[in-house]
N, C-alpha and C. Protein backbone atom coordinates (compact mmCIF):
# COMPACT_ATOMS: atom_id res chain seq x y z
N UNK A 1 91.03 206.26 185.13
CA UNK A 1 90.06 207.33 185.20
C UNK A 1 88.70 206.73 185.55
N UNK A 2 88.34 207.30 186.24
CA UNK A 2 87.24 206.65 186.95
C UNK A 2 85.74 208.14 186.76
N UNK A 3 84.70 207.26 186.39
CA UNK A 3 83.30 208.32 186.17
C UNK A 3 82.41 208.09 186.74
N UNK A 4 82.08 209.44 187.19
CA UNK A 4 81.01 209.30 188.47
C UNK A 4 79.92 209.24 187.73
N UNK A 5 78.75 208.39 187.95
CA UNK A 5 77.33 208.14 187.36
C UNK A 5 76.18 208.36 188.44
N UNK A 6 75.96 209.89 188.07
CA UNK A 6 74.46 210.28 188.77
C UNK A 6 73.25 208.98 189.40
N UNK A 7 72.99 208.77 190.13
CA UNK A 7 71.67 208.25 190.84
C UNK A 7 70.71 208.28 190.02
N UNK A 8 69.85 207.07 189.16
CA UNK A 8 68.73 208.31 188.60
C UNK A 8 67.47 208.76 189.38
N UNK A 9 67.21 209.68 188.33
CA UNK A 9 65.86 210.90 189.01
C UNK A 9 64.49 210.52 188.42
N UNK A 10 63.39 210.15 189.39
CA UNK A 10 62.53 209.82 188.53
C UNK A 10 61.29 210.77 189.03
N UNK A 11 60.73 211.37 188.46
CA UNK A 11 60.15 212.75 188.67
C UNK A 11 60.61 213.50 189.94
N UNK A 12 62.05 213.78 190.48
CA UNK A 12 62.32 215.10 191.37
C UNK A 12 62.41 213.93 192.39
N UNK A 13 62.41 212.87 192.21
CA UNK A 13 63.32 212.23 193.53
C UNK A 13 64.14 210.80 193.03
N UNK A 14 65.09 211.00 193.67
CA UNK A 14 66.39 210.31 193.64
C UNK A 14 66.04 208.93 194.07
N UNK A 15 66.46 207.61 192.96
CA UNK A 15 66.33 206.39 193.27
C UNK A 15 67.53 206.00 193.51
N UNK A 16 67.78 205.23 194.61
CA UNK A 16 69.20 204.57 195.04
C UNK A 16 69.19 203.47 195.87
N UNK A 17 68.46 202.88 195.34
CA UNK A 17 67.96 201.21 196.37
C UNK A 17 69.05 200.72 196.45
N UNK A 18 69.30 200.12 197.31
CA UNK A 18 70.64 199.07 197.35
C UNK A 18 69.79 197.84 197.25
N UNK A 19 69.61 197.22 195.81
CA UNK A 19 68.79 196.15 195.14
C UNK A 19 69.59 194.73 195.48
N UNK A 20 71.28 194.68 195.55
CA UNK A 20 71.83 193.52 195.19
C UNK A 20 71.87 192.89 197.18
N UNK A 21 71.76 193.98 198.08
CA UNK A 21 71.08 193.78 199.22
C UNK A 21 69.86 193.29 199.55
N UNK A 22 68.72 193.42 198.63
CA UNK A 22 67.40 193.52 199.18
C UNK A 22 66.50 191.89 198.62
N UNK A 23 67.72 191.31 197.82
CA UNK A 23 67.26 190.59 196.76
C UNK A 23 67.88 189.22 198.28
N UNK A 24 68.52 188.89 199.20
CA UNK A 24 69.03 187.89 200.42
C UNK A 24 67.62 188.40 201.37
N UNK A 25 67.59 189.38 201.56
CA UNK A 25 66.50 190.13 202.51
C UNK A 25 65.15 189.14 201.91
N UNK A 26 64.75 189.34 200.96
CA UNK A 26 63.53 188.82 200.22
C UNK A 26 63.59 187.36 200.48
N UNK A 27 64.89 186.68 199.79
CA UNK A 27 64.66 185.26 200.24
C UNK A 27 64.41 184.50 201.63
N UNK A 28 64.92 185.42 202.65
CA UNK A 28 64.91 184.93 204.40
C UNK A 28 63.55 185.36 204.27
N UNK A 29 63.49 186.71 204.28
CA UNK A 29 62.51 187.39 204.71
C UNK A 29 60.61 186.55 204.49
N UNK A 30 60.94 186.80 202.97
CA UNK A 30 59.48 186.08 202.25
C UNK A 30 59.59 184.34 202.24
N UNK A 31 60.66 183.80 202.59
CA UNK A 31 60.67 182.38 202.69
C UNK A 31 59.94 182.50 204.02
N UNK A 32 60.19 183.08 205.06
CA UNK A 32 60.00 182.98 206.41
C UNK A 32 58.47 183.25 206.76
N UNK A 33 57.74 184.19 205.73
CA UNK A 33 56.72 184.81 205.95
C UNK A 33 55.52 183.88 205.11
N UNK A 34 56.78 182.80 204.49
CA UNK A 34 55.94 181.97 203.72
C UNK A 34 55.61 180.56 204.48
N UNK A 35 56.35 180.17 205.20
CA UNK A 35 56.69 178.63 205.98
C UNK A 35 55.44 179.63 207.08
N UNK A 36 55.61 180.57 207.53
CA UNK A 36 54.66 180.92 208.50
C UNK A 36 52.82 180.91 208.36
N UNK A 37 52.90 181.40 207.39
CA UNK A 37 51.43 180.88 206.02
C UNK A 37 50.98 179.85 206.10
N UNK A 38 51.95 178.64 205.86
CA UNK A 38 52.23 177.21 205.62
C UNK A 38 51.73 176.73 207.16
N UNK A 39 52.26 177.37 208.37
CA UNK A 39 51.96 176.79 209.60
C UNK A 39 50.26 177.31 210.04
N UNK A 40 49.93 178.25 209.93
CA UNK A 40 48.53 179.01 210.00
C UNK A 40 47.64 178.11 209.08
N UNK A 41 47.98 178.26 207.89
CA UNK A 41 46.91 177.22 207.38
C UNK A 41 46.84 175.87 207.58
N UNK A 42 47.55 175.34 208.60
CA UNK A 42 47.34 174.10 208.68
C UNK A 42 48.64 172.93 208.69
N UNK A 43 49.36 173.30 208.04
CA UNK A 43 50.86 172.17 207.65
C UNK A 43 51.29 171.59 208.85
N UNK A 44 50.87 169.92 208.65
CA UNK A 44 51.46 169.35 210.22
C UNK A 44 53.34 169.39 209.97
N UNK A 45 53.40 168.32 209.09
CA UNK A 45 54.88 168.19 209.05
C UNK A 45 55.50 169.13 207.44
N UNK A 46 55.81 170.16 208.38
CA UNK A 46 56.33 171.29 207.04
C UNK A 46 58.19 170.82 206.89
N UNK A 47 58.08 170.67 205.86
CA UNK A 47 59.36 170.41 205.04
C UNK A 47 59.94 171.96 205.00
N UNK A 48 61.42 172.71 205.60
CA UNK A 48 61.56 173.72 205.51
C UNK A 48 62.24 173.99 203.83
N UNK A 49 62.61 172.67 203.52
CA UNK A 49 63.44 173.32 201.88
C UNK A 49 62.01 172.99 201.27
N UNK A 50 61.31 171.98 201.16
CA UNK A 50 60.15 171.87 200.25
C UNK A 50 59.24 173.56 200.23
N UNK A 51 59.23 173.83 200.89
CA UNK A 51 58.66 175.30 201.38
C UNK A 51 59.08 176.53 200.77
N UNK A 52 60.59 176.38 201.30
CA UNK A 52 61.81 177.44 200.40
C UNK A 52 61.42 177.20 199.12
N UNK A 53 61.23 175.87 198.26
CA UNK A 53 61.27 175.85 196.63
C UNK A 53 60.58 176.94 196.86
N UNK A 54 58.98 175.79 196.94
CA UNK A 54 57.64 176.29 196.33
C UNK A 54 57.60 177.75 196.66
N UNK A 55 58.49 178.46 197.83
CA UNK A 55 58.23 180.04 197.70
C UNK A 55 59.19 180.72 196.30
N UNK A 56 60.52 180.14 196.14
CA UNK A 56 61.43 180.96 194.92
C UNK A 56 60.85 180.48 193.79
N UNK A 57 60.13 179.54 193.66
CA UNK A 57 59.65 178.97 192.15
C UNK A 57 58.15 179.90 192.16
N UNK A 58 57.67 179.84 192.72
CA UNK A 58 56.26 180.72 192.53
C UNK A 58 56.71 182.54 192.40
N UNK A 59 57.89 182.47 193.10
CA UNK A 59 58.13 184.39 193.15
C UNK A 59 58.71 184.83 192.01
N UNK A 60 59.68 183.19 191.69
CA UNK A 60 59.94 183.66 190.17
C UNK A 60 59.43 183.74 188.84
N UNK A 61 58.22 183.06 188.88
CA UNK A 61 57.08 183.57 187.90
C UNK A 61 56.07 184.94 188.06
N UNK A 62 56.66 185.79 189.16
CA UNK A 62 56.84 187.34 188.93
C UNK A 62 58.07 188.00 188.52
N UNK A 63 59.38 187.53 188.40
CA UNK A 63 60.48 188.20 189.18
C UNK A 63 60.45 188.49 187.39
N UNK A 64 61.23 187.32 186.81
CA UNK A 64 61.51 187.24 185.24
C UNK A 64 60.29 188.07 184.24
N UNK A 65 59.23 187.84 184.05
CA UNK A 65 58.55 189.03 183.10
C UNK A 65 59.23 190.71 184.00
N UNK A 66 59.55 191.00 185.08
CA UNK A 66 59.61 192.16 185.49
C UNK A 66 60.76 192.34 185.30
N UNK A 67 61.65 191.45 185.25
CA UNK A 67 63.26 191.89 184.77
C UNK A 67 63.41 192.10 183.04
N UNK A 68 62.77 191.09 182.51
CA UNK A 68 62.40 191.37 181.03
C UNK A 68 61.83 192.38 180.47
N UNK A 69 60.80 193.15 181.08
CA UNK A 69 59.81 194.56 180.78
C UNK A 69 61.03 195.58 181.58
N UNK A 70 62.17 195.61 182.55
CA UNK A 70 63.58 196.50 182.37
C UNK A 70 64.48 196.08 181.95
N UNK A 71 64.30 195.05 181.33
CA UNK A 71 65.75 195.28 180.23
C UNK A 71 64.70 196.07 178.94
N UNK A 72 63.96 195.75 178.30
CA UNK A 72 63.01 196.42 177.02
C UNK A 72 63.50 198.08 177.35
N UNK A 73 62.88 198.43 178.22
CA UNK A 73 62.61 199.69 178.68
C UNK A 73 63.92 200.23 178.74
N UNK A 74 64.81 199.99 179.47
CA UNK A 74 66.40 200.20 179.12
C UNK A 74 66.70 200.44 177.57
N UNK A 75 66.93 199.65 176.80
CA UNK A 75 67.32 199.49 175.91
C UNK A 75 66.58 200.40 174.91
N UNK A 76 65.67 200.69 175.28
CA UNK A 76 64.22 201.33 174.34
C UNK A 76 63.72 202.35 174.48
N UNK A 77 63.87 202.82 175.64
CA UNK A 77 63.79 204.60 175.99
C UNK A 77 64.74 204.83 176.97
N UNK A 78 64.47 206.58 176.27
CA UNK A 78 65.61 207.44 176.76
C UNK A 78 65.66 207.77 178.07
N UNK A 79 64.42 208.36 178.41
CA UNK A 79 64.98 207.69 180.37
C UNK A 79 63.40 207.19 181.14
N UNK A 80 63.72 206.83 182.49
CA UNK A 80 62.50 205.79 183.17
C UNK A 80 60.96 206.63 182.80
N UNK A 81 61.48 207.84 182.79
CA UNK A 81 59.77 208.43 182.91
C UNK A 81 59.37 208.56 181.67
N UNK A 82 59.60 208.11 180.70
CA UNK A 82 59.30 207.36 179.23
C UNK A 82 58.47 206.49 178.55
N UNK A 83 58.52 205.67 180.17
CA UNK A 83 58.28 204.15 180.21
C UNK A 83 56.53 204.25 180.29
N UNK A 84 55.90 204.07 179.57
CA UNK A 84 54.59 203.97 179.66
C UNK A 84 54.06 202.68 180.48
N UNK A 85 53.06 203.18 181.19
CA UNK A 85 52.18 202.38 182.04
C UNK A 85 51.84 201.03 181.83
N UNK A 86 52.64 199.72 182.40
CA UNK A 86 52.34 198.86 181.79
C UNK A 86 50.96 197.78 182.93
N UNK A 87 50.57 196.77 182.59
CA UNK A 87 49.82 196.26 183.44
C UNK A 87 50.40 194.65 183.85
N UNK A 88 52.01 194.89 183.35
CA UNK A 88 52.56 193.84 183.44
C UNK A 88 52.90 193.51 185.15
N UNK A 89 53.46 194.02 185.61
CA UNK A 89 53.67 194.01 187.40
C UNK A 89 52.50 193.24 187.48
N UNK A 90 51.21 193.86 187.71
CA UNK A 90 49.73 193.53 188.05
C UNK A 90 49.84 191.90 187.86
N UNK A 91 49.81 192.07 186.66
CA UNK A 91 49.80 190.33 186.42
C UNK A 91 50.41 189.24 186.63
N UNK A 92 52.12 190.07 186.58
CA UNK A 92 52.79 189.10 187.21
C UNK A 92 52.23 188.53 188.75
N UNK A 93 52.26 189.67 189.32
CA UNK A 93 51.91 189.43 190.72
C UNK A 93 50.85 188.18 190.97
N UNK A 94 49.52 188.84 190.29
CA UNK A 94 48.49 188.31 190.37
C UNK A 94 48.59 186.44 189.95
N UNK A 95 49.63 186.61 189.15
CA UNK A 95 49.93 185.12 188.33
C UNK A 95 50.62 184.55 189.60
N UNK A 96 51.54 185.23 190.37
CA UNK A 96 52.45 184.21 191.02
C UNK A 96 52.15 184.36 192.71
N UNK A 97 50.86 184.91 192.66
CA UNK A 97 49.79 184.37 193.43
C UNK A 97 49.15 183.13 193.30
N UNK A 98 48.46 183.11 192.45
CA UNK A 98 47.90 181.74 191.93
C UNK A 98 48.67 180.56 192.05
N UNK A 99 50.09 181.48 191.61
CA UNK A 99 50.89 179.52 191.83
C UNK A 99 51.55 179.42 192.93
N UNK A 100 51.44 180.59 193.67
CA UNK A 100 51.96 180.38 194.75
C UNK A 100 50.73 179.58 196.23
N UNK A 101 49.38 179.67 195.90
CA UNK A 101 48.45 178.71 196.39
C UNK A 101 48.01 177.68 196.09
N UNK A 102 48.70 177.33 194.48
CA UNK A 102 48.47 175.98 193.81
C UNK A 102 49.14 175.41 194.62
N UNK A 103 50.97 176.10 194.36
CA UNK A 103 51.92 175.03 195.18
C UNK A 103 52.00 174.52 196.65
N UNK A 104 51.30 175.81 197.26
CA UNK A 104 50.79 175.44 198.58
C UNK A 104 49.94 174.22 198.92
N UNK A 105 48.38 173.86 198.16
CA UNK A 105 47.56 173.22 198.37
C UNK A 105 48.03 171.82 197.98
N UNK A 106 49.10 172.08 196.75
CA UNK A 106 49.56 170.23 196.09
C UNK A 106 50.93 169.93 197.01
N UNK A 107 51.66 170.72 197.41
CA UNK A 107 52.78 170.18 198.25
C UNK A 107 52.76 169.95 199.57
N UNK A 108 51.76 170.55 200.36
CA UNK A 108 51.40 170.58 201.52
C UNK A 108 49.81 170.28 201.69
N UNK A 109 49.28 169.74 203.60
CA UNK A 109 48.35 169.08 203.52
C UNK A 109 47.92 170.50 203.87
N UNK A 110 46.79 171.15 203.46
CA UNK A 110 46.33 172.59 204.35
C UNK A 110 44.94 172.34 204.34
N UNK A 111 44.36 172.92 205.09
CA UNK A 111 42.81 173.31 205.18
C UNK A 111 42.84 174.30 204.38
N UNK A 112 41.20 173.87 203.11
CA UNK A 112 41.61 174.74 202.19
C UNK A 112 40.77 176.69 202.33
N UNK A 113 40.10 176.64 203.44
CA UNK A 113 39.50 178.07 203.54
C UNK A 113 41.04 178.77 204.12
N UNK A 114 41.16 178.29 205.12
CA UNK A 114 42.37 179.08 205.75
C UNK A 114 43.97 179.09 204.67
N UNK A 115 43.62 178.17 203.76
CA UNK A 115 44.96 178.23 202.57
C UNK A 115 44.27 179.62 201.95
N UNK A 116 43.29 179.55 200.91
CA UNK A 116 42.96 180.31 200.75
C UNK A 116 42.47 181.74 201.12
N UNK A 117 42.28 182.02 202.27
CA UNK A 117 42.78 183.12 203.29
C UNK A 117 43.93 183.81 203.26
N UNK A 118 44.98 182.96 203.37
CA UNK A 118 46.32 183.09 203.65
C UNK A 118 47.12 183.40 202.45
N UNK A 119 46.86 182.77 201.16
CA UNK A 119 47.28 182.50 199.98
C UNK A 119 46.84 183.56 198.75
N UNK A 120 45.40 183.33 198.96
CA UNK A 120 44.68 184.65 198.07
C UNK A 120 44.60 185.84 198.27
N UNK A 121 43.48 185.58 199.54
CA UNK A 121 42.71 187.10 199.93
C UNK A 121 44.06 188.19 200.67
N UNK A 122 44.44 187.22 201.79
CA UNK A 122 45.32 188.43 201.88
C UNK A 122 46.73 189.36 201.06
N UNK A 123 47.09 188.33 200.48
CA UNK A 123 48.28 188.95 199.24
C UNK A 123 47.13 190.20 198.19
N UNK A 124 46.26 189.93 198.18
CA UNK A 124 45.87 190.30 197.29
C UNK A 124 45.00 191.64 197.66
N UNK A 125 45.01 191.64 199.02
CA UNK A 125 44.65 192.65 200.09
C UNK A 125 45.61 193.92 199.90
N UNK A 126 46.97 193.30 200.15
CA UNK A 126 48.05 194.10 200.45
C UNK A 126 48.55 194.62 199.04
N UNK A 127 48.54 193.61 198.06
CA UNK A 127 48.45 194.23 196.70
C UNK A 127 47.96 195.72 196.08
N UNK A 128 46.14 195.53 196.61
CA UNK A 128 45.57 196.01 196.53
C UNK A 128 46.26 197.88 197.17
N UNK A 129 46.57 197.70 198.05
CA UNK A 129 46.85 198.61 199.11
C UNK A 129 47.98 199.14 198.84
N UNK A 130 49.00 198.66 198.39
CA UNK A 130 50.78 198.85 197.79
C UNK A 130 50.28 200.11 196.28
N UNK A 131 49.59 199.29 195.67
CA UNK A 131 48.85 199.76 194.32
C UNK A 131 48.54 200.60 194.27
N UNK A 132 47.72 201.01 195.05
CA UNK A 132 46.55 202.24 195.81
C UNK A 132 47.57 203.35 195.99
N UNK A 133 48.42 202.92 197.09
CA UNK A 133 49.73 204.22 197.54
C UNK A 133 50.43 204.54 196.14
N UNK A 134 50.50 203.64 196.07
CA UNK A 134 51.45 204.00 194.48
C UNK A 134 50.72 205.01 193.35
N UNK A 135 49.88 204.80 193.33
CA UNK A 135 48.89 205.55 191.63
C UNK A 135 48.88 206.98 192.57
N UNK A 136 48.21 207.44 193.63
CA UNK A 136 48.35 208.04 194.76
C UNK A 136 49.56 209.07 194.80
N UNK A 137 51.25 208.10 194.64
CA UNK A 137 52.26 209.02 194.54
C UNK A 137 52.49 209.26 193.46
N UNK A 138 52.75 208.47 192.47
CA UNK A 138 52.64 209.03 190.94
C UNK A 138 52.06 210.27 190.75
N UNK A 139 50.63 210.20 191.05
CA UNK A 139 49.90 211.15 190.89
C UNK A 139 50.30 212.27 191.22
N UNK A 140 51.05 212.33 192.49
CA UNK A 140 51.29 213.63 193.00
C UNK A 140 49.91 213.87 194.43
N UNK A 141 49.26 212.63 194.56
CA UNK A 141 48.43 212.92 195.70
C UNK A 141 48.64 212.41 196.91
C-alpha cells in the first residue's frame, strides 16, 4: 500500500523543488562561478581542486546552521508557516562570505581591491537584492 503525500503549501503556493537535483547543479555551477572570481581577481596559477575545496568548505559554513534551523522547525512546528522569522540565513550567508574571501586571499595570490570586489561587495550586492525580492513576496508586494 502505497500513500500519496501532498506537496507542501506555503501561503497558497505549492513548493516542489527537486532539491536532491539542485544540490550537483550548485557544486558545478558555484564551483565554476567561483574559479571564475579566482581568475578576475587575479589568480596566475589556479589550482582547479584547491579552488573546488575552498568553494564547498566556505558554502558549508552556510549550508549546516540552515539544515539544522529545518530539522528544529520540522520537529517543532506544526507546519512551515509557523516558523518564525529567523535572522539565521542572513548570517549564515554573511559568515560564509567572509570565509569565503579569507580562503580566497590565503590560498590564492589575488590583488586585494579586485578580491574584495569580487568576494565582498558583489555577493553581498546580490544578497542584498535576493533579500529585497523576498520580504517583497512574503509580503504579498
Amino acid at each position: 500500500m502505497t500513500i500519496a503525500v501532498p506537496p507542501p503549501i506555503i501561503r497558497g503556493r505549492v513548493v516542489n523543488e527537486p532539491v536532491l537535483l539542485l544540490a550537483p547543479l550548485r557544486w558545478y555551477v558555484g564551483g565554476a562561478w567561483f574559479r571564475l572570481r579566482l581568475r578576475m581577481a587575479g589568480a596566475r596559477a589556479l589550482d582547479g581542486d584547491r579552488a573546488q575545496a575552498v568553494f564547498v568548505w566556505s558554502d558549508l559554513v552556510s549550508c549546516v546552521p540552515l539544515i539544522a534551523l529545518a530539522v528544529v522547525h520540522t520537529l517543532s512546528l506544526p507546519s512551515p508557516e509557523a516558523a518564525p522569522f529567523s535572522p539565521t540565513l542572513l548570517l549564515a550567508l554573511l559568515w560564509s562570505t567572509a570565509i569565503q574571501c579569507r580562503g580566497a586571499w590565503t590560498a590564492f595570490s589575488l590583488s586585494r581591491w579586485r578580491a574584495a570586489l569580487l568576494f565582498v561587495v558583489l555577493p553581498l550586492v546580490y544578497y542584498g537584492f535576493i533579500f529585497g525580492r523576498a520580504m517583497g513576496w512574503f509580503s504579498g508586494r
